[in-house]
N, C-alpha and C. Protein backbone atom coordinates (compact mmCIF):
# COMPACT_ATOMS: atom_id res chain seq x y z
N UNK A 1 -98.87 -113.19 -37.38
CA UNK A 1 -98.50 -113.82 -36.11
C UNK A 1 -97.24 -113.15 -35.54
N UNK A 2 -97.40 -112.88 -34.11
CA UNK A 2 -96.40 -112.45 -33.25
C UNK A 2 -95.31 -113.21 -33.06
N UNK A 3 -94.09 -113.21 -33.58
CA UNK A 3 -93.11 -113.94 -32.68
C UNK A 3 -92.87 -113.87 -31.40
N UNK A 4 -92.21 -114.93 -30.32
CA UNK A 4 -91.67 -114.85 -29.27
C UNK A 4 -91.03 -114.04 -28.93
N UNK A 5 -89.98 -113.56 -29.49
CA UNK A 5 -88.90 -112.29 -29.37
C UNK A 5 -89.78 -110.71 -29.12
N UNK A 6 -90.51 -110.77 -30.42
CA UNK A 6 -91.54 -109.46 -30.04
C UNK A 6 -92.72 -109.22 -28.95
N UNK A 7 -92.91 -110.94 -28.35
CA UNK A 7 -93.39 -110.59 -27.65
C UNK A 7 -92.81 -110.51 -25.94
N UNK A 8 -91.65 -111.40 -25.70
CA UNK A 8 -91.03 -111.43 -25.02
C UNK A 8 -90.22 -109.30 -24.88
N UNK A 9 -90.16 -108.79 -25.70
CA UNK A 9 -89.85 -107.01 -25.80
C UNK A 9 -91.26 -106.52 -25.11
N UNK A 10 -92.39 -107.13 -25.68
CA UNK A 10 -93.44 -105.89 -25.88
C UNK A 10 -93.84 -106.33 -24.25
N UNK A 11 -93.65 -107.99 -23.44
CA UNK A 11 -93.59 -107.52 -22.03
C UNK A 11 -92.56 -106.84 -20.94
N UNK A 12 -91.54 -107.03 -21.50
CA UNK A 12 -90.53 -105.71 -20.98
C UNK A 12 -90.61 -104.39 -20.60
N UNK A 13 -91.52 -104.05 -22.02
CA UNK A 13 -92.17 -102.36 -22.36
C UNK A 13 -92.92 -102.58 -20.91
N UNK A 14 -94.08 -103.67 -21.19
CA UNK A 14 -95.01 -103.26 -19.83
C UNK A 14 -94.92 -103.45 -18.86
N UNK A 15 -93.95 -103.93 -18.18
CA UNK A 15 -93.14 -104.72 -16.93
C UNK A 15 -92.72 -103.45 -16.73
N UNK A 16 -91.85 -102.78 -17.66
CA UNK A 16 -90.95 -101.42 -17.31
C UNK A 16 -91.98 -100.17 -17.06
N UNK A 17 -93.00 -100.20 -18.26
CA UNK A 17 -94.23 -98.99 -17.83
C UNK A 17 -94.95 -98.82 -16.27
N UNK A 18 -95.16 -100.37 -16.00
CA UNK A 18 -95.85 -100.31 -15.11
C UNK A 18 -94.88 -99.48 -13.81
N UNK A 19 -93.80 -100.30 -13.57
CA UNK A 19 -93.16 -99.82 -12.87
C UNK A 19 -92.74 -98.26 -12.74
N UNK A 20 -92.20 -97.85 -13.78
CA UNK A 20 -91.75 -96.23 -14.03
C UNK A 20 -93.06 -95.58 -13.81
N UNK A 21 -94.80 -95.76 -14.19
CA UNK A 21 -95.13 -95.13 -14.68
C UNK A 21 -96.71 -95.52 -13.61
N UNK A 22 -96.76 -96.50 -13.16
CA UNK A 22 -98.03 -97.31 -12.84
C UNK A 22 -98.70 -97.22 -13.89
N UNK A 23 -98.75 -97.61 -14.98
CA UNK A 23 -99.83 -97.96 -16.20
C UNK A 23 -98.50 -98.63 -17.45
N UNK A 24 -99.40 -98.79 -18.62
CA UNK A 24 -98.77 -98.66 -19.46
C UNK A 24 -99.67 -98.50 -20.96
N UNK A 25 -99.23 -97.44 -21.68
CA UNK A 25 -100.63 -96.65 -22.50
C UNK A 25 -99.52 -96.92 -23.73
N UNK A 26 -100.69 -96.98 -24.69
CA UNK A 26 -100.22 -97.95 -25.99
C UNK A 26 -101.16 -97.49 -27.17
N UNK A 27 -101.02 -97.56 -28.23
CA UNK A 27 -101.62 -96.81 -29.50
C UNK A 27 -101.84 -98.23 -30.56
N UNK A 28 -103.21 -98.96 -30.77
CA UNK A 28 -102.85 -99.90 -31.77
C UNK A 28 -102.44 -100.22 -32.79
N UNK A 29 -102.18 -98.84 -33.50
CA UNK A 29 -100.96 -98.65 -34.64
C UNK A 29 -99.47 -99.35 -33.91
N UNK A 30 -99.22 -99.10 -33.32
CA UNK A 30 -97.68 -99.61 -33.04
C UNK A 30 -97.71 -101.06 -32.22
N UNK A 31 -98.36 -100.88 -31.34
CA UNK A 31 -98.83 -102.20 -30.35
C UNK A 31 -100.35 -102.83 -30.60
N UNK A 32 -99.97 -103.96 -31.52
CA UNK A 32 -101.47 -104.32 -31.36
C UNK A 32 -101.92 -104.83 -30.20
N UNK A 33 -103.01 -104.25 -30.03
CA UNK A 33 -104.09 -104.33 -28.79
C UNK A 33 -104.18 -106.32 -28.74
N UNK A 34 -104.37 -106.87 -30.27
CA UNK A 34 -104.43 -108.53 -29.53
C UNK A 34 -102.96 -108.90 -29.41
N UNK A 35 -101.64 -108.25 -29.42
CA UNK A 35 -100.81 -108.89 -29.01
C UNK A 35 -100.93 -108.65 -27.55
N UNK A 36 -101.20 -107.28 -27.51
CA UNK A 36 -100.81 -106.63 -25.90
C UNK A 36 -101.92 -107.77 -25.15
N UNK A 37 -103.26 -107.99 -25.67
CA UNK A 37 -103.80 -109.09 -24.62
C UNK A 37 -103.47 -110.42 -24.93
N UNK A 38 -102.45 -110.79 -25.54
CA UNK A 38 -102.09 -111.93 -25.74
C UNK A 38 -101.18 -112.52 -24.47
N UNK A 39 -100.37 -111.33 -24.34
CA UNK A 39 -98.71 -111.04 -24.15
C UNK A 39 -99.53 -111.43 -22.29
N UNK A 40 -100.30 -110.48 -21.97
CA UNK A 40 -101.13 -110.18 -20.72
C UNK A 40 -101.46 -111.64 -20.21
N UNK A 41 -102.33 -112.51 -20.78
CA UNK A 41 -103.01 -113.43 -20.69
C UNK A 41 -101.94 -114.76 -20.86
N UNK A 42 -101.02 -115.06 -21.78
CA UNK A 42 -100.10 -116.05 -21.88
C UNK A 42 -98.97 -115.53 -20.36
N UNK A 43 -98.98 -114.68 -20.00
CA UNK A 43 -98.34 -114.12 -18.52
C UNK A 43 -98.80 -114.53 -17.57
N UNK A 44 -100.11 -114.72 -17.60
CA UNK A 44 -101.12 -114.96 -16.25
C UNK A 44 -101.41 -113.59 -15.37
N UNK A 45 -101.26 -112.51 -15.96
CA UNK A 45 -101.68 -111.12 -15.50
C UNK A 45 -102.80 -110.60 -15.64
N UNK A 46 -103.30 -111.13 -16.64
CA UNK A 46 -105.01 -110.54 -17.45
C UNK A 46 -105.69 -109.93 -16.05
N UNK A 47 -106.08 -110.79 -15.38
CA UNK A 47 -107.06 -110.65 -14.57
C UNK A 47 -106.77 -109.69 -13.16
N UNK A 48 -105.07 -109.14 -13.38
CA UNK A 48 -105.19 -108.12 -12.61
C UNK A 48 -104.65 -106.74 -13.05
N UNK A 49 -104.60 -106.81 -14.53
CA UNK A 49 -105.02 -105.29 -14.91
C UNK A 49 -106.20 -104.59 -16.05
N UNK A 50 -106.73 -103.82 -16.29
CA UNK A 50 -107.98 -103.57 -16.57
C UNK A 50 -107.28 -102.42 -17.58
N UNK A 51 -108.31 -103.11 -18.72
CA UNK A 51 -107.84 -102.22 -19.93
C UNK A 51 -108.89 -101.38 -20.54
N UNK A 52 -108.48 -99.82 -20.31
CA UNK A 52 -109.27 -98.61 -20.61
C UNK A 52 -108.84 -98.69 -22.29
N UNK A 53 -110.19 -98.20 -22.64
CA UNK A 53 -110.21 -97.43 -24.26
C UNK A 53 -109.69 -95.58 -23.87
N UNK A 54 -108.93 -95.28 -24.18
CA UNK A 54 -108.26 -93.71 -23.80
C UNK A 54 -109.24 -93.04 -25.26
N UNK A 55 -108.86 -93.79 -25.94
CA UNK A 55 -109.29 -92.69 -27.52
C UNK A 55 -110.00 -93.79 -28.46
N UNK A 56 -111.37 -93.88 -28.89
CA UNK A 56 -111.63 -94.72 -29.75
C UNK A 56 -111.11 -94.35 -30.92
N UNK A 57 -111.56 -93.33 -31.74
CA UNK A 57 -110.87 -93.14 -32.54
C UNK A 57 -109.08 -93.45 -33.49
N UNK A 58 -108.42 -93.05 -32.31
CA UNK A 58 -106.80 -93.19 -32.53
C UNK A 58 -106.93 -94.73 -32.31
N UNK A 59 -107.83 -95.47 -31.38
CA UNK A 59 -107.36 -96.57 -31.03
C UNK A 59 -106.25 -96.90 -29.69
N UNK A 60 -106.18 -96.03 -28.74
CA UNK A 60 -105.06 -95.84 -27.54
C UNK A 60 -105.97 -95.93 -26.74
N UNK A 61 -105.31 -97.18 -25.99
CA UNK A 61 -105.71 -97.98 -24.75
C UNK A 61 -104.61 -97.73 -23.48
N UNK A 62 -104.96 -97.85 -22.27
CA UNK A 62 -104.19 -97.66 -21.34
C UNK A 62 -104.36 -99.34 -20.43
N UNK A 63 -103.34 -100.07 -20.20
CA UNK A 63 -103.36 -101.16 -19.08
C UNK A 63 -103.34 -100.25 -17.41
N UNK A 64 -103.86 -100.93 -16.51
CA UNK A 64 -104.05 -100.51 -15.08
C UNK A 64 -103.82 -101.45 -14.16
N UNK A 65 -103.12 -101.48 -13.05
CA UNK A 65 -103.60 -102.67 -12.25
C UNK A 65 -104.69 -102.35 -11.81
N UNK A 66 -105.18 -103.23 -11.33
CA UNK A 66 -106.25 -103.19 -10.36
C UNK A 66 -105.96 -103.45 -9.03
N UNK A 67 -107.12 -102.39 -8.49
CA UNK A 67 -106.19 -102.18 -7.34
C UNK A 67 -107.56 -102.33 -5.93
N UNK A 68 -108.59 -102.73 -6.38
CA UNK A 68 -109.67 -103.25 -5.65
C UNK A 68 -109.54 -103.70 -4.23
N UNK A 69 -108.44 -104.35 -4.16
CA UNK A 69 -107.95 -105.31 -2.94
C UNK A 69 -107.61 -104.02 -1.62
N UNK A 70 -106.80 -103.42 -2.58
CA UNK A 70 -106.08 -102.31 -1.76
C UNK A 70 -107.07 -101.38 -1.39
N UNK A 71 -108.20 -101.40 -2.29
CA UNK A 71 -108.96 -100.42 -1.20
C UNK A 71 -110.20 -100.76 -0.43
N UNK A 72 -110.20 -102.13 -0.20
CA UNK A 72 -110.85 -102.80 0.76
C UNK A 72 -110.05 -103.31 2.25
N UNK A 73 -109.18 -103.43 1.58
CA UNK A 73 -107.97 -103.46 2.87
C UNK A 73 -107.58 -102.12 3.68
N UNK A 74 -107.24 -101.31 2.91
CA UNK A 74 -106.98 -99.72 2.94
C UNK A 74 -107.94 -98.97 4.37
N UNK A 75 -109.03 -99.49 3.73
CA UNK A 75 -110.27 -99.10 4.13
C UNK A 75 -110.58 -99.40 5.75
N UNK A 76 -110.52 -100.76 5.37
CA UNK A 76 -111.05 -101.65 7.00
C UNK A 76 -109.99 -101.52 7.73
N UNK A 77 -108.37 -101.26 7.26
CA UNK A 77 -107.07 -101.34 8.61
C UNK A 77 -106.90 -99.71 9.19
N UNK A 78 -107.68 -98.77 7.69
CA UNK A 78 -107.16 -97.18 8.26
C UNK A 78 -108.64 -96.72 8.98
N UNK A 79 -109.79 -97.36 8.83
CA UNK A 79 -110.87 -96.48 9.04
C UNK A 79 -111.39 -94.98 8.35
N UNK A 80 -111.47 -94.01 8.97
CA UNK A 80 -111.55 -92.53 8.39
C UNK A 80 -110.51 -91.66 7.96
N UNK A 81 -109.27 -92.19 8.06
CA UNK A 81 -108.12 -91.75 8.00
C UNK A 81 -107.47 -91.83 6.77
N UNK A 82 -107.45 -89.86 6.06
CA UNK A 82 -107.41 -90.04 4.82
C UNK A 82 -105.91 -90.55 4.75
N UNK A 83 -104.89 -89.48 5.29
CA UNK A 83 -103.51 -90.15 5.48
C UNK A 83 -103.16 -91.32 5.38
N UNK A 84 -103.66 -92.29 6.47
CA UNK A 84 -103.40 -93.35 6.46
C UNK A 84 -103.94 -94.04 4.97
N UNK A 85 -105.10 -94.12 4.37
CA UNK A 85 -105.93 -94.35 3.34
C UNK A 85 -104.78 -94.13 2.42
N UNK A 86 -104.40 -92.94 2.31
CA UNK A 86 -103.38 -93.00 1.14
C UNK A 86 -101.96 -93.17 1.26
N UNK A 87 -101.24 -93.24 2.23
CA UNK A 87 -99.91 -93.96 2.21
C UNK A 87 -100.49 -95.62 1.82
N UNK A 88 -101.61 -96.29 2.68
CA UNK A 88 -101.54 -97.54 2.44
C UNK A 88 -102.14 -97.94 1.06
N UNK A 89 -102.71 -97.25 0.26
CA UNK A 89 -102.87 -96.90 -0.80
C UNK A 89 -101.71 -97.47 -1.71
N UNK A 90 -101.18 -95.98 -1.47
CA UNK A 90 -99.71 -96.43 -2.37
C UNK A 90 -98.48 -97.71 -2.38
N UNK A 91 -98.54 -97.89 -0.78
CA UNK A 91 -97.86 -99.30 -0.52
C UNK A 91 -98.69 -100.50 -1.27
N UNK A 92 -99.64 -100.36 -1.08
CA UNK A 92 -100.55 -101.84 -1.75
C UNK A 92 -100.26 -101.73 -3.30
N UNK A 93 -100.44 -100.58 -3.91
CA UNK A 93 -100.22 -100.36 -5.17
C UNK A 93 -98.82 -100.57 -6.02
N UNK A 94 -97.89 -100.22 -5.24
CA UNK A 94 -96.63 -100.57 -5.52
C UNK A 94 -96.17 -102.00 -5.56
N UNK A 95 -96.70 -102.80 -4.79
CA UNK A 95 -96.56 -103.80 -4.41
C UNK A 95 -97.44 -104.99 -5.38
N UNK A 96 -98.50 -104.53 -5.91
CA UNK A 96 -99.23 -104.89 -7.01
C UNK A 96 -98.17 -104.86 -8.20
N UNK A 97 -98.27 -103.77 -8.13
CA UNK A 97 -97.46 -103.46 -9.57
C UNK A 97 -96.20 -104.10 -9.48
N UNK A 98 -95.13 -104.24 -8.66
CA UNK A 98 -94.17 -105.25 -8.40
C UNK A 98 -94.19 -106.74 -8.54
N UNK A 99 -95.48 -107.20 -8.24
CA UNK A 99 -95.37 -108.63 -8.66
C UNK A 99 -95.89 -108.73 -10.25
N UNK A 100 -97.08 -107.63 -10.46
CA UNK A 100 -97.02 -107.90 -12.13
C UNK A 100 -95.99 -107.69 -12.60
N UNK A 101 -94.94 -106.82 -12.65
CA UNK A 101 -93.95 -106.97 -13.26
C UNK A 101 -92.95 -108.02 -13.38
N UNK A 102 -92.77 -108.54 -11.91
CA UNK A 102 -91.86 -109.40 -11.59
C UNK A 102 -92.43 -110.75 -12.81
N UNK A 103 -93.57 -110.87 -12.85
CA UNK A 103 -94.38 -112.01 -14.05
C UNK A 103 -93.92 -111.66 -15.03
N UNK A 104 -94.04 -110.74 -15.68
CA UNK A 104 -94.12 -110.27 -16.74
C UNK A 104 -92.77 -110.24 -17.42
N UNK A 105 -91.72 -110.24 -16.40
CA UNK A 105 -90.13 -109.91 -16.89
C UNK A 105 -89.94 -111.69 -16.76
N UNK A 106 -90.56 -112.70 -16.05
CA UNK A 106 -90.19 -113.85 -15.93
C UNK A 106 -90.80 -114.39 -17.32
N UNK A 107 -92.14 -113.78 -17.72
CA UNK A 107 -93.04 -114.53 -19.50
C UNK A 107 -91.23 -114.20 -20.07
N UNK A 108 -91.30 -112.95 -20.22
CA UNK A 108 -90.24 -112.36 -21.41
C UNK A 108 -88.89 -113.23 -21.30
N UNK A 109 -88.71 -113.37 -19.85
CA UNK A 109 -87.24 -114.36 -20.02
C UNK A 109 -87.54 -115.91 -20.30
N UNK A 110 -88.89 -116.21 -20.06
CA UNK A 110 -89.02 -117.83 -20.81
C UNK A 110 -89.53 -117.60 -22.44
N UNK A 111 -90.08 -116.55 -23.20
CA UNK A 111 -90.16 -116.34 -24.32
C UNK A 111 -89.15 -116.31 -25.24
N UNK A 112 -88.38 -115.60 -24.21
CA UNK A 112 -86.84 -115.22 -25.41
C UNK A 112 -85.83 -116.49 -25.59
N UNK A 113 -86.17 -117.56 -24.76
CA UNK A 113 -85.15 -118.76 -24.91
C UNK A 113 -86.07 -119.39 -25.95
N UNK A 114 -87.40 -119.22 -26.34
CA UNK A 114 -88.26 -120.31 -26.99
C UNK A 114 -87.59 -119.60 -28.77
């Protein structure tokens, strides 16, 4: 069993990945995969990032947001316009990734008082 403390760190890691990095890629030797969907799901994030198998073998998974919204929106406000398509792209994406984090640093600061 995971303590609070480790898990309150291991959403930091992904609060901080996401941000620095838009993802956050993890090896289940070091991060177990059921803490990392523990950590995800006791957050209330599960359902907006999507977790790739990178390597069966090694066991390295990558978290993603999902970013579905943004390219239905993207789509219908830019029309044919790749430019536009991808600045608004990246704004929607950033902005995703900003509120998962913003969750994710709020789990870790109610974890670490428990």
């Amino acid at each position: 069993m995971v303590d609070t403390e480790e898990k309150a760190l291991l959403a930091r890691r992904i609060a901080s990945a996401l941000r620095h990095y838009g993802g956050f890629v993890y090896e289940d030797d070091l991060d177990k995969h059921s803490t990392v969907i523990e950590v995800i799901r006791e957050a209330g994030v599960n359902l907006a990032l999507s977790i790739a198998l990178l390597d069966p073998r090694r066991r390295i998974y990558a978290l993603i947001p999902i970013d579905r919204r943004c390219k239905v929106s993207c789509n219908s406000s830019c029309g044919n316009d790749p430019k536009c398509i991808s600045e608004c792209m990246d704004k929607c994406r950033s902005e995703i990734v900003a509120k998962i984090a913003e969750i994710l640093e709020r789990y870790a600061r109610r974890a670490a008082k428990h």
